[in-house]
PDB file of N, CA and C in Angstrom:
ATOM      1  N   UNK A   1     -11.398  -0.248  -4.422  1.00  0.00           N
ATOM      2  CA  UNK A   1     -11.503   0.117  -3.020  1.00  0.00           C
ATOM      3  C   UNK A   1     -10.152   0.061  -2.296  1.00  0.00           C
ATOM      4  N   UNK A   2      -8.957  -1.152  -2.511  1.00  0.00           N
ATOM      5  CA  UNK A   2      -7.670  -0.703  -1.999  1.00  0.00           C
ATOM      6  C   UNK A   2      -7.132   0.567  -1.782  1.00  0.00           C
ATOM      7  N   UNK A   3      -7.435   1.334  -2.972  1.00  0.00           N
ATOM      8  CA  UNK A   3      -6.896   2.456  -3.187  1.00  0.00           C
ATOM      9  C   UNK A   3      -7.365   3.393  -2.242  1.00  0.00           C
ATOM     10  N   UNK A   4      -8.442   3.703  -2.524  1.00  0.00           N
ATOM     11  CA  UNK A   4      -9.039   4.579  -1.431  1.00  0.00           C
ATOM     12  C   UNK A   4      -8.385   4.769  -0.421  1.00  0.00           C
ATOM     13  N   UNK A   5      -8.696   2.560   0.680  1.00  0.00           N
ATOM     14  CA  UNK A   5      -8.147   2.830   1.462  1.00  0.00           C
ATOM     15  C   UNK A   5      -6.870   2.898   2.030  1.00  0.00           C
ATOM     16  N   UNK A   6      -5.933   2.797   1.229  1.00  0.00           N
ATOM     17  CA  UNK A   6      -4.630   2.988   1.424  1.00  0.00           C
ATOM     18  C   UNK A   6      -4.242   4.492   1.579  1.00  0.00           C
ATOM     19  N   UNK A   7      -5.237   5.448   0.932  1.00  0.00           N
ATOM     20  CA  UNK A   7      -4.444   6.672   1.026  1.00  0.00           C
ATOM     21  C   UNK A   7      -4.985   6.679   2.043  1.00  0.00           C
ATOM     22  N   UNK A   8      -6.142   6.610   2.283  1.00  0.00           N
ATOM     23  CA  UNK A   8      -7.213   7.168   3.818  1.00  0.00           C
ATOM     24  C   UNK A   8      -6.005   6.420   4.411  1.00  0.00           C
ATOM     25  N   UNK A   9      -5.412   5.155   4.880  1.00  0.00           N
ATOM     26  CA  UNK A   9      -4.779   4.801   6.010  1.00  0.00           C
ATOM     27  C   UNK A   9      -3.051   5.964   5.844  1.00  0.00           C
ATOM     28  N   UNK A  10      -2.504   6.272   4.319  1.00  0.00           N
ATOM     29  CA  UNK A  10      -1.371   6.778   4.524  1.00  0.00           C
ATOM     30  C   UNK A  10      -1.870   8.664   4.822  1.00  0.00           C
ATOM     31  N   UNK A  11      -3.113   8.784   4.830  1.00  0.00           N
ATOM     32  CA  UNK A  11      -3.085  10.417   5.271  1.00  0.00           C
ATOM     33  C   UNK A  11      -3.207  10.187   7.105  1.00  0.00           C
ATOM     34  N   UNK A  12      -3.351   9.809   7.307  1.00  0.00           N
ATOM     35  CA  UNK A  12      -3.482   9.620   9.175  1.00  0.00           C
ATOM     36  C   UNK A  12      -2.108   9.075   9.602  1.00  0.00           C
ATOM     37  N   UNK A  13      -0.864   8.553   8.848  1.00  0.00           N
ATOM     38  CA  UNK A  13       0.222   8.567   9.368  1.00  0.00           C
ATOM     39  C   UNK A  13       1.276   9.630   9.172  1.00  0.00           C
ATOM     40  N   UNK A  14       2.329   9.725  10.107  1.00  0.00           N
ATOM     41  CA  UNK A  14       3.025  11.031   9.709  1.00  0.00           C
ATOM     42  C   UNK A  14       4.359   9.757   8.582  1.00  0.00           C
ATOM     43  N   UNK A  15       5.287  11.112   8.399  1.00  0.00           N
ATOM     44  CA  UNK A  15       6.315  10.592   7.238  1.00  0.00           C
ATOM     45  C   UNK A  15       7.545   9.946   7.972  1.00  0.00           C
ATOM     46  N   UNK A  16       7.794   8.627   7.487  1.00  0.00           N
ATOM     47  CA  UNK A  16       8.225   7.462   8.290  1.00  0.00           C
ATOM     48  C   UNK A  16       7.831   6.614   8.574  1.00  0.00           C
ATOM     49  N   UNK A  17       6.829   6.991   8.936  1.00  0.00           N
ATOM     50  CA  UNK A  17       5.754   5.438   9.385  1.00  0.00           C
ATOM     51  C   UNK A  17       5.378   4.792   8.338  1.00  0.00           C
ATOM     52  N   UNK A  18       4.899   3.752   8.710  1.00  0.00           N
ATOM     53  CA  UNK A  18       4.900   2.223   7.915  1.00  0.00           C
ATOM     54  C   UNK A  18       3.670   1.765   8.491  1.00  0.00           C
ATOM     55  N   UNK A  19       2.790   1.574   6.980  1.00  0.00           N
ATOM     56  CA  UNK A  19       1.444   1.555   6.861  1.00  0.00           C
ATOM     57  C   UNK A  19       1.707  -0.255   5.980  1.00  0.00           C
ATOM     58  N   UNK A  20       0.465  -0.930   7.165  1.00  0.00           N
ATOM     59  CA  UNK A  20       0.465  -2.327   6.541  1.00  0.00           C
ATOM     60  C   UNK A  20      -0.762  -2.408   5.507  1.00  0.00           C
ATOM     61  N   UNK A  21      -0.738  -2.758   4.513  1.00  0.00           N
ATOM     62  CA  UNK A  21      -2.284  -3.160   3.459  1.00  0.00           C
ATOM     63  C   UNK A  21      -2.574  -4.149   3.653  1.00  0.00           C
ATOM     64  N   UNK A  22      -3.333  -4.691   4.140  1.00  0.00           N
ATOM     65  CA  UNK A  22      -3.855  -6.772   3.320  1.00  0.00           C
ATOM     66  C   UNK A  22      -5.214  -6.540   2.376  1.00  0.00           C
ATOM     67  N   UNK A  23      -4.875  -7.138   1.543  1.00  0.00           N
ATOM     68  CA  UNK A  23      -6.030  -6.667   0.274  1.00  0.00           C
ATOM     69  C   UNK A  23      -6.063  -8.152  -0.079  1.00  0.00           C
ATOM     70  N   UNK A  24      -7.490  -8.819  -0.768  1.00  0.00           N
ATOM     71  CA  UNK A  24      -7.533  -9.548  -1.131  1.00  0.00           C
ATOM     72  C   UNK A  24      -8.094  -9.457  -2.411  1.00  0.00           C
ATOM     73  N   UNK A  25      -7.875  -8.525  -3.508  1.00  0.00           N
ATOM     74  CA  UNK A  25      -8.831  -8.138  -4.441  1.00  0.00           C
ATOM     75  C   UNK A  25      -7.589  -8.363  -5.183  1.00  0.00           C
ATOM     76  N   UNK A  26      -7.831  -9.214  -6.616  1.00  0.00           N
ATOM     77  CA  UNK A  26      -6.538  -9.476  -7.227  1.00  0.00           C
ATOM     78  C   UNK A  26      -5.757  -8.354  -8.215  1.00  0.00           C
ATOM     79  N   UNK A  27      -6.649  -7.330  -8.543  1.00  0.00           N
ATOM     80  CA  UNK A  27      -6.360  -6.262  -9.025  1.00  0.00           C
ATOM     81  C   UNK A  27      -5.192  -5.036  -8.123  1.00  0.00           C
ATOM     82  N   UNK A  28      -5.601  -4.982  -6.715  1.00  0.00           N
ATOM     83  CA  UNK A  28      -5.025  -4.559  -5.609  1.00  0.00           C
ATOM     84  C   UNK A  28      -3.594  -4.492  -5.990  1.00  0.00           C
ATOM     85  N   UNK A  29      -3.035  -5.776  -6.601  1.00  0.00           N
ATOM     86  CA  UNK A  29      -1.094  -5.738  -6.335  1.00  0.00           C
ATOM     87  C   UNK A  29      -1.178  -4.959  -7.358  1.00  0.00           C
ATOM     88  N   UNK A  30      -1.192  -4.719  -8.151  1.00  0.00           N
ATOM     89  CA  UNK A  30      -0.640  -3.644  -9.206  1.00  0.00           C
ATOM     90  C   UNK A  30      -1.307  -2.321  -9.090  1.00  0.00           C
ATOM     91  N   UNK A  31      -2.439  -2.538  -8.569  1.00  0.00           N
ATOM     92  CA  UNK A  31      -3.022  -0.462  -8.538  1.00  0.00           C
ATOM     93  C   UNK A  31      -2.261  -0.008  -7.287  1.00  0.00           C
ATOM     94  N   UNK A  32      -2.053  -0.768  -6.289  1.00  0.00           N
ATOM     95  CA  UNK A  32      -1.123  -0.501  -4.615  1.00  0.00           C
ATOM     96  C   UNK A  32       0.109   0.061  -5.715  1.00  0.00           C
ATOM     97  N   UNK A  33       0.727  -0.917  -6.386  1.00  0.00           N
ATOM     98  CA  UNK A  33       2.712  -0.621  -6.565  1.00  0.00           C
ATOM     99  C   UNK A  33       2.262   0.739  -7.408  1.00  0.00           C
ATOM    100  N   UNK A  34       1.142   0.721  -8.565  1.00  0.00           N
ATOM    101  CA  UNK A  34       1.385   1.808  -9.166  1.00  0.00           C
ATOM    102  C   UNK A  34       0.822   3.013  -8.733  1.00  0.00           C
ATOM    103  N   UNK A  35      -0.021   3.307  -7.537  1.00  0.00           N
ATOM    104  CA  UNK A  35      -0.217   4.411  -6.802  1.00  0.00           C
ATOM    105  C   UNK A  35       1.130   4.601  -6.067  1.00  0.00           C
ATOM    106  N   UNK A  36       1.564   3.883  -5.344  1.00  0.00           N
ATOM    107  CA  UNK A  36       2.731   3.983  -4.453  1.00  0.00           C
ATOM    108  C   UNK A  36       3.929   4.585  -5.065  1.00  0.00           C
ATOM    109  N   UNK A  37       4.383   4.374  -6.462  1.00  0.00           N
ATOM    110  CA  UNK A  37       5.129   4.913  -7.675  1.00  0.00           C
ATOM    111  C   UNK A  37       4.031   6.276  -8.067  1.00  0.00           C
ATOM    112  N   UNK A  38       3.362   6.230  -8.343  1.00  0.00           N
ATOM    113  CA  UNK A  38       3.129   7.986  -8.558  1.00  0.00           C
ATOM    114  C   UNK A  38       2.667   8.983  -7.459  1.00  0.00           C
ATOM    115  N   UNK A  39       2.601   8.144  -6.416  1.00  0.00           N
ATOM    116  CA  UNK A  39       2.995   9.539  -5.148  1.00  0.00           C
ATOM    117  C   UNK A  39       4.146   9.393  -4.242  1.00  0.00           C
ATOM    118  N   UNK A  40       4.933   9.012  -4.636  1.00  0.00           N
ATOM    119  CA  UNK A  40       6.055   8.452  -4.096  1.00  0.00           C
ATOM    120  C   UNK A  40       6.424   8.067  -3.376  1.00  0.00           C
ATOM    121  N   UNK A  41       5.677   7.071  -2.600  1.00  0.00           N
ATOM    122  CA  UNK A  41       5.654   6.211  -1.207  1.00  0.00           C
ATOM    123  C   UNK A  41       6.106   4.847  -1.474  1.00  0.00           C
ATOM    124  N   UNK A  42       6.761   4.184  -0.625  1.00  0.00           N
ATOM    125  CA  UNK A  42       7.811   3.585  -0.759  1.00  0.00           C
ATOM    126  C   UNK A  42       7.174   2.038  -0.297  1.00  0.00           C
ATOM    127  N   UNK A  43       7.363   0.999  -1.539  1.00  0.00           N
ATOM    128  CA  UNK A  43       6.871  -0.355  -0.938  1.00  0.00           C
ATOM    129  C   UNK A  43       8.088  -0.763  -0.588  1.00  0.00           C
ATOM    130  N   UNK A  44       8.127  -1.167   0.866  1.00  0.00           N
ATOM    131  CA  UNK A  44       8.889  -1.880   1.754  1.00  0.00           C
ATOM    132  C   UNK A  44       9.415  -3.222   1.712  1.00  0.00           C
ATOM    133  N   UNK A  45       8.104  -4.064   1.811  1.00  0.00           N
ATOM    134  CA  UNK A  45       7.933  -5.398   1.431  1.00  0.00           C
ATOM    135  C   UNK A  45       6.649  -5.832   0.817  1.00  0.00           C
ATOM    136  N   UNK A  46       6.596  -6.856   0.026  1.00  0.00           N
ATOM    137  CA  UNK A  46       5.283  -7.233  -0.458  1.00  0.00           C
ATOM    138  C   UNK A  46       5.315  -8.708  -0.187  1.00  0.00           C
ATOM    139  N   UNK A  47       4.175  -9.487   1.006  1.00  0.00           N
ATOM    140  CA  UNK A  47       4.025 -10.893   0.590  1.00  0.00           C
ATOM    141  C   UNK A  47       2.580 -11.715   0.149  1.00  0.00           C
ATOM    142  N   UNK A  48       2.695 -12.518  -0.620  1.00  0.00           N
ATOM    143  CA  UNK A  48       1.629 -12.799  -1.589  1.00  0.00           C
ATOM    144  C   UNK A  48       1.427 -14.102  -1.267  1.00  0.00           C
ATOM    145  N   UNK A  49       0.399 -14.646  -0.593  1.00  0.00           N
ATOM    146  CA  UNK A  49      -0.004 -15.862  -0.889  1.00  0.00           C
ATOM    147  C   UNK A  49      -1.369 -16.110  -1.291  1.00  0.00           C
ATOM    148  N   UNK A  50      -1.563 -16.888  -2.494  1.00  0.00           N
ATOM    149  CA  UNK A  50      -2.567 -17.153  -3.386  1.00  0.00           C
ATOM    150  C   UNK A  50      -3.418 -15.738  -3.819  1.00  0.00           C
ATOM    151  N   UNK A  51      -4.377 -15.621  -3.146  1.00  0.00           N
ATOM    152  CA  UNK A  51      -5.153 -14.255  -3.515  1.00  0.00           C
ATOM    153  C   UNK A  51      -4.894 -13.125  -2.620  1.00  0.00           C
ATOM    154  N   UNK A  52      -4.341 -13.424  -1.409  1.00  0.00           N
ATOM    155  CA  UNK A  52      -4.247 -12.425  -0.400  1.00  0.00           C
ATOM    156  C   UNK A  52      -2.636 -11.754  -0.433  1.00  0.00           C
ATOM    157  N   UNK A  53      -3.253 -10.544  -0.305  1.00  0.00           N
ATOM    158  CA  UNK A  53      -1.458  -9.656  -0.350  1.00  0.00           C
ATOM    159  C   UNK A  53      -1.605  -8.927   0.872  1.00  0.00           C
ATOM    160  N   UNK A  54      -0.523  -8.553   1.358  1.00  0.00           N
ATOM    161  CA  UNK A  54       0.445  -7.521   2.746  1.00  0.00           C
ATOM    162  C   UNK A  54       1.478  -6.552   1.656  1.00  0.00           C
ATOM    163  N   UNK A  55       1.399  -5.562   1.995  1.00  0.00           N
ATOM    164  CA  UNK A  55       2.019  -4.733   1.584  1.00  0.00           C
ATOM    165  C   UNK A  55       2.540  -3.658   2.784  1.00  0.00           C
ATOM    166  N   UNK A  56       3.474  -3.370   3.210  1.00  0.00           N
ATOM    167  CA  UNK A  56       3.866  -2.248   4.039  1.00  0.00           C
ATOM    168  C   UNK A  56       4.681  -0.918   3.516  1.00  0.00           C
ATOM    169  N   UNK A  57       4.076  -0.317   3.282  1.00  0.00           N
ATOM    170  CA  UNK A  57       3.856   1.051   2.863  1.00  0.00           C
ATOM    171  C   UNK A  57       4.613   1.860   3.620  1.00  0.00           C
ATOM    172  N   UNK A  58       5.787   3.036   2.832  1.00  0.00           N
ATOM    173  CA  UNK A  58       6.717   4.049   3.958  1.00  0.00           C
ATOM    174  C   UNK A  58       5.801   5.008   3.699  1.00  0.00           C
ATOM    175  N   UNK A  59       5.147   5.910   4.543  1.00  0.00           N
ATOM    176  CA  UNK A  59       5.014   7.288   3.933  1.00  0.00           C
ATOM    177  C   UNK A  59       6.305   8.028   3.619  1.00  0.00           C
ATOM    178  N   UNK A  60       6.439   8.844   2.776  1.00  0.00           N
ATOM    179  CA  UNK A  60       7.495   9.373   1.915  1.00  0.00           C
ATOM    180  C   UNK A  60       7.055  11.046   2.283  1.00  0.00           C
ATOM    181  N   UNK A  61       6.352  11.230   2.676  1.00  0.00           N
ATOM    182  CA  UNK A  61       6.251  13.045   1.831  1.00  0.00           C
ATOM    183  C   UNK A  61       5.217  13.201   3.131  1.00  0.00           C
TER     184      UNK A  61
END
């Protein structure tokens, strides 16, 4: 479900903007970096504590 909603949140921003994730699904950190690497959107920062992640997302394209 991250996935989903990460694109649903990066199709409603234009290119530049900076899309925040908080996901708590432990699978999330690696399907986020490796969607973000094959459509080429740019992880900004990532912070991780215990199960919960933030990710801020560039749109690229």
């Amino acid at each position: 479900m991250p996935i989903a909603m990460t694109k649903e949140g990066i199709d409603k921003i234009e290119v530049g903007q900076i899309l925040k994730v908080e996901a708590d699904d432990p699978a999330a950190e690696e399907d986020i970096k490796r969607w973000a690497k094959r459509t080429g959107h740019k992880i900004l920062k990532f912070e991780k504590e215990d199960t919960f992640m933030i990710f801020y997302i560039e749109k690229t394209k």
